[in-house]
C-alpha atoms as a PDB file:
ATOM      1  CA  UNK A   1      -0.888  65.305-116.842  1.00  0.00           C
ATOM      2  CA  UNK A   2      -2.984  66.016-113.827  1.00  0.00           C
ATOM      3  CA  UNK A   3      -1.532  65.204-110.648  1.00  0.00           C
ATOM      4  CA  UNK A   4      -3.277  63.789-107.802  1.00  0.00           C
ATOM      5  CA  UNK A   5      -3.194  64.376-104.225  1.00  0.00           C
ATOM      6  CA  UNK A   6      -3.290  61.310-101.490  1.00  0.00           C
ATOM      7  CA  UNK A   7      -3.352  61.975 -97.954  1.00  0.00           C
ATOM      8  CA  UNK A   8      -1.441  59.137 -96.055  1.00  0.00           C
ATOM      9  CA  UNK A   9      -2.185  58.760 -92.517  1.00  0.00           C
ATOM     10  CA  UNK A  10      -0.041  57.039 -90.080  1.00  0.00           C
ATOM     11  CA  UNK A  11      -0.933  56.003 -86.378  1.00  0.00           C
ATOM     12  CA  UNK A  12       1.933  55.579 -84.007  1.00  0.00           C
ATOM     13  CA  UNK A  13       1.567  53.237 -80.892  1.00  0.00           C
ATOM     14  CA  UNK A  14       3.923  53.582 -78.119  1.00  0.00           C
ATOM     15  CA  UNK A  15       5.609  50.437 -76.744  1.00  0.00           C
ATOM     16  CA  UNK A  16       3.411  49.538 -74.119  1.00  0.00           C
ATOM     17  CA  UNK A  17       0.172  50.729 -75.818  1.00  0.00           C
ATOM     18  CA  UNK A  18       0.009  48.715 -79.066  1.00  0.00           C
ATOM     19  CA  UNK A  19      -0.359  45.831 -77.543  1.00  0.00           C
ATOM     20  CA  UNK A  20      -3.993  46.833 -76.383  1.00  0.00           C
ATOM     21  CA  UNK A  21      -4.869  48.226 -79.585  1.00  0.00           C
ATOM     22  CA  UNK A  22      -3.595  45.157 -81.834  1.00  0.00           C
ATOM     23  CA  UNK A  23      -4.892  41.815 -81.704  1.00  0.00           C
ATOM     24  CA  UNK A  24      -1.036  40.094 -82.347  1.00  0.00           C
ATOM     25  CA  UNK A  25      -2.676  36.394 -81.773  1.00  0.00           C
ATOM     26  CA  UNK A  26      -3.216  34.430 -84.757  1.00  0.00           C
ATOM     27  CA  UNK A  27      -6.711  33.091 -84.187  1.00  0.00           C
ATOM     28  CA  UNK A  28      -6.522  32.057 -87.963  1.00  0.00           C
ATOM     29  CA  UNK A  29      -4.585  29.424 -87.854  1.00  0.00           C
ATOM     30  CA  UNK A  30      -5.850  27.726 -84.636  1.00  0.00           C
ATOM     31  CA  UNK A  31      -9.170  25.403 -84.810  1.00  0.00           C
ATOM     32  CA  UNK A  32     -11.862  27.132 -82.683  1.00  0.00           C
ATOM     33  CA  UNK A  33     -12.555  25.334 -79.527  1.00  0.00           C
ATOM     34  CA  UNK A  34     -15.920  24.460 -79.224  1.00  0.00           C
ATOM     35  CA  UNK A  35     -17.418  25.118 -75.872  1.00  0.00           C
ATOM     36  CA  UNK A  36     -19.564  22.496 -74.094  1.00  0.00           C
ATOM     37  CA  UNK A  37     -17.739  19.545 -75.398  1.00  0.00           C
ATOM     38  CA  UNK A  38     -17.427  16.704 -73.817  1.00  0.00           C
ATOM     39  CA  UNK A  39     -13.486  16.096 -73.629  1.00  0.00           C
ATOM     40  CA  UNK A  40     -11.737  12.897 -75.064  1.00  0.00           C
ATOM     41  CA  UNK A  41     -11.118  10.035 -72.357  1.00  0.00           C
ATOM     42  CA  UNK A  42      -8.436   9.566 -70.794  1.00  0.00           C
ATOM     43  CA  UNK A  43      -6.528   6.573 -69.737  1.00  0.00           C
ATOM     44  CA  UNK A  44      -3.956   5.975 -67.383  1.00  0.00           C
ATOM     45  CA  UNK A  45      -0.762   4.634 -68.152  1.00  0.00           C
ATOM     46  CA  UNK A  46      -1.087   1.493 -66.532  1.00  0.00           C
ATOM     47  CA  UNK A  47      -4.485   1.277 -68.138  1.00  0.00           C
ATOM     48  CA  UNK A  48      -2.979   1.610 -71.499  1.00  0.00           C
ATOM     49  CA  UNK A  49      -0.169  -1.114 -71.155  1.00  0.00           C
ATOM     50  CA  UNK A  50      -2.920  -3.597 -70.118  1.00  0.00           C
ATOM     51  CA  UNK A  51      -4.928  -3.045 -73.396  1.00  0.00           C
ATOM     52  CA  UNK A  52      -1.917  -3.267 -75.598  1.00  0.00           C
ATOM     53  CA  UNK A  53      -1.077  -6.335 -74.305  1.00  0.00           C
ATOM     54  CA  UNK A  54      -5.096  -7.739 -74.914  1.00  0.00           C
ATOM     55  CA  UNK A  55      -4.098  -6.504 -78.356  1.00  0.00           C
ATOM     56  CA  UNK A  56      -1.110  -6.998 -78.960  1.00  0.00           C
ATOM     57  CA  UNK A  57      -1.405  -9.349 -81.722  1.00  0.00           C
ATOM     58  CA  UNK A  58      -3.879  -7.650 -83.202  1.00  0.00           C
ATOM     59  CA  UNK A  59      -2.279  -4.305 -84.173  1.00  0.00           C
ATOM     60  CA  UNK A  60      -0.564  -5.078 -87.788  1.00  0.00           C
ATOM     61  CA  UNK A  61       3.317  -5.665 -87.774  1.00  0.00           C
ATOM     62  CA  UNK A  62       4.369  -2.964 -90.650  1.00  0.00           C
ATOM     63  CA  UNK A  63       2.744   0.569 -91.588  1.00  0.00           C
ATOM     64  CA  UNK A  64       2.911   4.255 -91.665  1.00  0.00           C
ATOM     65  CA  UNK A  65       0.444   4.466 -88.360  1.00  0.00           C
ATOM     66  CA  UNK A  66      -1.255   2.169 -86.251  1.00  0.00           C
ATOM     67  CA  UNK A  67       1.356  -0.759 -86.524  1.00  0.00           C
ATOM     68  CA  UNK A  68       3.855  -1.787 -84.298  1.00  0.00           C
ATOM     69  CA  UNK A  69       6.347  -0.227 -86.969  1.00  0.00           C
ATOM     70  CA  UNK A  70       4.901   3.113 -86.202  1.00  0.00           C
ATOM     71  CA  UNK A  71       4.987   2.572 -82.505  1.00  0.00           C
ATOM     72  CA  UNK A  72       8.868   1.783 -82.486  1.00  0.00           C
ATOM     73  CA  UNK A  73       9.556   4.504 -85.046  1.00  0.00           C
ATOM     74  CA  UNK A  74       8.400   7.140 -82.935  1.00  0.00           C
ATOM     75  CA  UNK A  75       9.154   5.572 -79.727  1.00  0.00           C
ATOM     76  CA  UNK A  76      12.704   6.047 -80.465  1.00  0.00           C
ATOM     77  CA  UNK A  77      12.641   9.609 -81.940  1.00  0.00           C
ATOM     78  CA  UNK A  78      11.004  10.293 -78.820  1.00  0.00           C
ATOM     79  CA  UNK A  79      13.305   8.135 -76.407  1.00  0.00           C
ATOM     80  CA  UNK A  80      16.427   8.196 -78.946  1.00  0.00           C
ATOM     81  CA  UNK A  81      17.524   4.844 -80.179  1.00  0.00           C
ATOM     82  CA  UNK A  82      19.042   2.408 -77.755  1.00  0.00           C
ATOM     83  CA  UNK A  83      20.215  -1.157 -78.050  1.00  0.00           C
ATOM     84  CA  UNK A  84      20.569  -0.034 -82.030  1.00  0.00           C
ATOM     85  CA  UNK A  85      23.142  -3.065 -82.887  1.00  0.00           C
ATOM     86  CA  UNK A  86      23.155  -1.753 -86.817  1.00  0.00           C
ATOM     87  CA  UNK A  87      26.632  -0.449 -86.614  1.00  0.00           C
ATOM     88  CA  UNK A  88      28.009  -3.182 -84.902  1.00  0.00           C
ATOM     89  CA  UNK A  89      26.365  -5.661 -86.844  1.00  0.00           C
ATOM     90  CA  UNK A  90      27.831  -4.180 -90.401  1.00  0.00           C
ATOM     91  CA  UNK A  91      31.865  -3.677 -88.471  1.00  0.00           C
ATOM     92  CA  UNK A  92      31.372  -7.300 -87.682  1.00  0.00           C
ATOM     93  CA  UNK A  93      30.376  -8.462 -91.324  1.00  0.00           C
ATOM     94  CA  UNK A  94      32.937  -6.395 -92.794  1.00  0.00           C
ATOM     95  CA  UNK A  95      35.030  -8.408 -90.353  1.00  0.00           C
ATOM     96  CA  UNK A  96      34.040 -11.546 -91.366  1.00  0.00           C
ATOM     97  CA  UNK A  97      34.534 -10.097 -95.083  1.00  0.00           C
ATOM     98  CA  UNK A  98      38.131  -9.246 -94.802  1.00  0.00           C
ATOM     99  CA  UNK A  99      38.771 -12.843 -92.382  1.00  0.00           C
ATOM    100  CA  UNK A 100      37.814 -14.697 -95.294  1.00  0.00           C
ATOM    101  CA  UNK A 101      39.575 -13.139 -97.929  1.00  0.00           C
ATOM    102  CA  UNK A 102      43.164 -13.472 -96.004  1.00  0.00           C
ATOM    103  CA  UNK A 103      42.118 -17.173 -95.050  1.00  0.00           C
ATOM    104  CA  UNK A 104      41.781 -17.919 -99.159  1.00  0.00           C
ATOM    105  CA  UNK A 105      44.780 -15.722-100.178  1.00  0.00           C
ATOM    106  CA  UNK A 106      46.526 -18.014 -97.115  1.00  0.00           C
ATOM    107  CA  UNK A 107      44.901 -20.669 -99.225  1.00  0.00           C
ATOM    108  CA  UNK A 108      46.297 -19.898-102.278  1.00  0.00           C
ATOM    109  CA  UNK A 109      49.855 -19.242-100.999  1.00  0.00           C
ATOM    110  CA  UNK A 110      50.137 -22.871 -99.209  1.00  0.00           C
ATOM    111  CA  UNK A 111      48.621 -24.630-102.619  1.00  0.00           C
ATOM    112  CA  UNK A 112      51.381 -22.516-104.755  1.00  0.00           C
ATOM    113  CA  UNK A 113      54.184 -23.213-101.783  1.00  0.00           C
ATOM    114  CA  UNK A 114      53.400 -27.038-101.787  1.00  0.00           C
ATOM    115  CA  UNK A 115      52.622 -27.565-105.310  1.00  0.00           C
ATOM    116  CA  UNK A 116      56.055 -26.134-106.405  1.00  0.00           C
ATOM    117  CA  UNK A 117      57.727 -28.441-103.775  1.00  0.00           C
END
């Protein structure tokens, strides 16, 4: 078996020094910005509540984007949810629930308490 000889080399940076011989940005995973464009427009904020009002009743009620689903959806992960009456709403059934099964086991006792009169 012949045996083989590899020379390994190894290059050691200081601290302050490798950061000017290594690129450490990752230029790969960024899209290139093209120079000489003309930059989206803008609009101001007041700007932008006036044109969802003119179409307001255009923009579809339900959908993954565009859709005044989408707008509330991400509206409140952005603002957190407020005014979200859910909770409440299912204590108060449950409420309701229980209310009306004492009122027809009360019910129940008064028919077997008269009936055996």
């Amino acid at each position: 078996m012949a045996s083989t000889k590899v020379n390994l080399n190894k290059n050691v940076f200081e601290k302050n020094q490798y950061q000017k011989v290594i690129d450490t940005s990752f230029t790969q995973l960024v899209q290139p910005v093209i120079t000489g464009s003309i930059p989206p427009p803008s609009i101001s904020i007041p700007e932008f509540f006036n044109t969802y009002q003119q179409i307001f009743f255009e923009i579809p009620k339900f959908g993954d984007t565009n859709s005044h689903e989408y707008l509330i959806k991400t509206s409140q992960e952005y603002a957190g949810e407020f005014n979200n009456n859910e909770d409440l709403i299912q204590a108060l059934i449950e409420e309701v629930t229980e209310l009306r099964q004492e009122n027809l086991e009360l019910q129940q006792q008064l028919v077997n308490t008269t009936g055996s009169l």
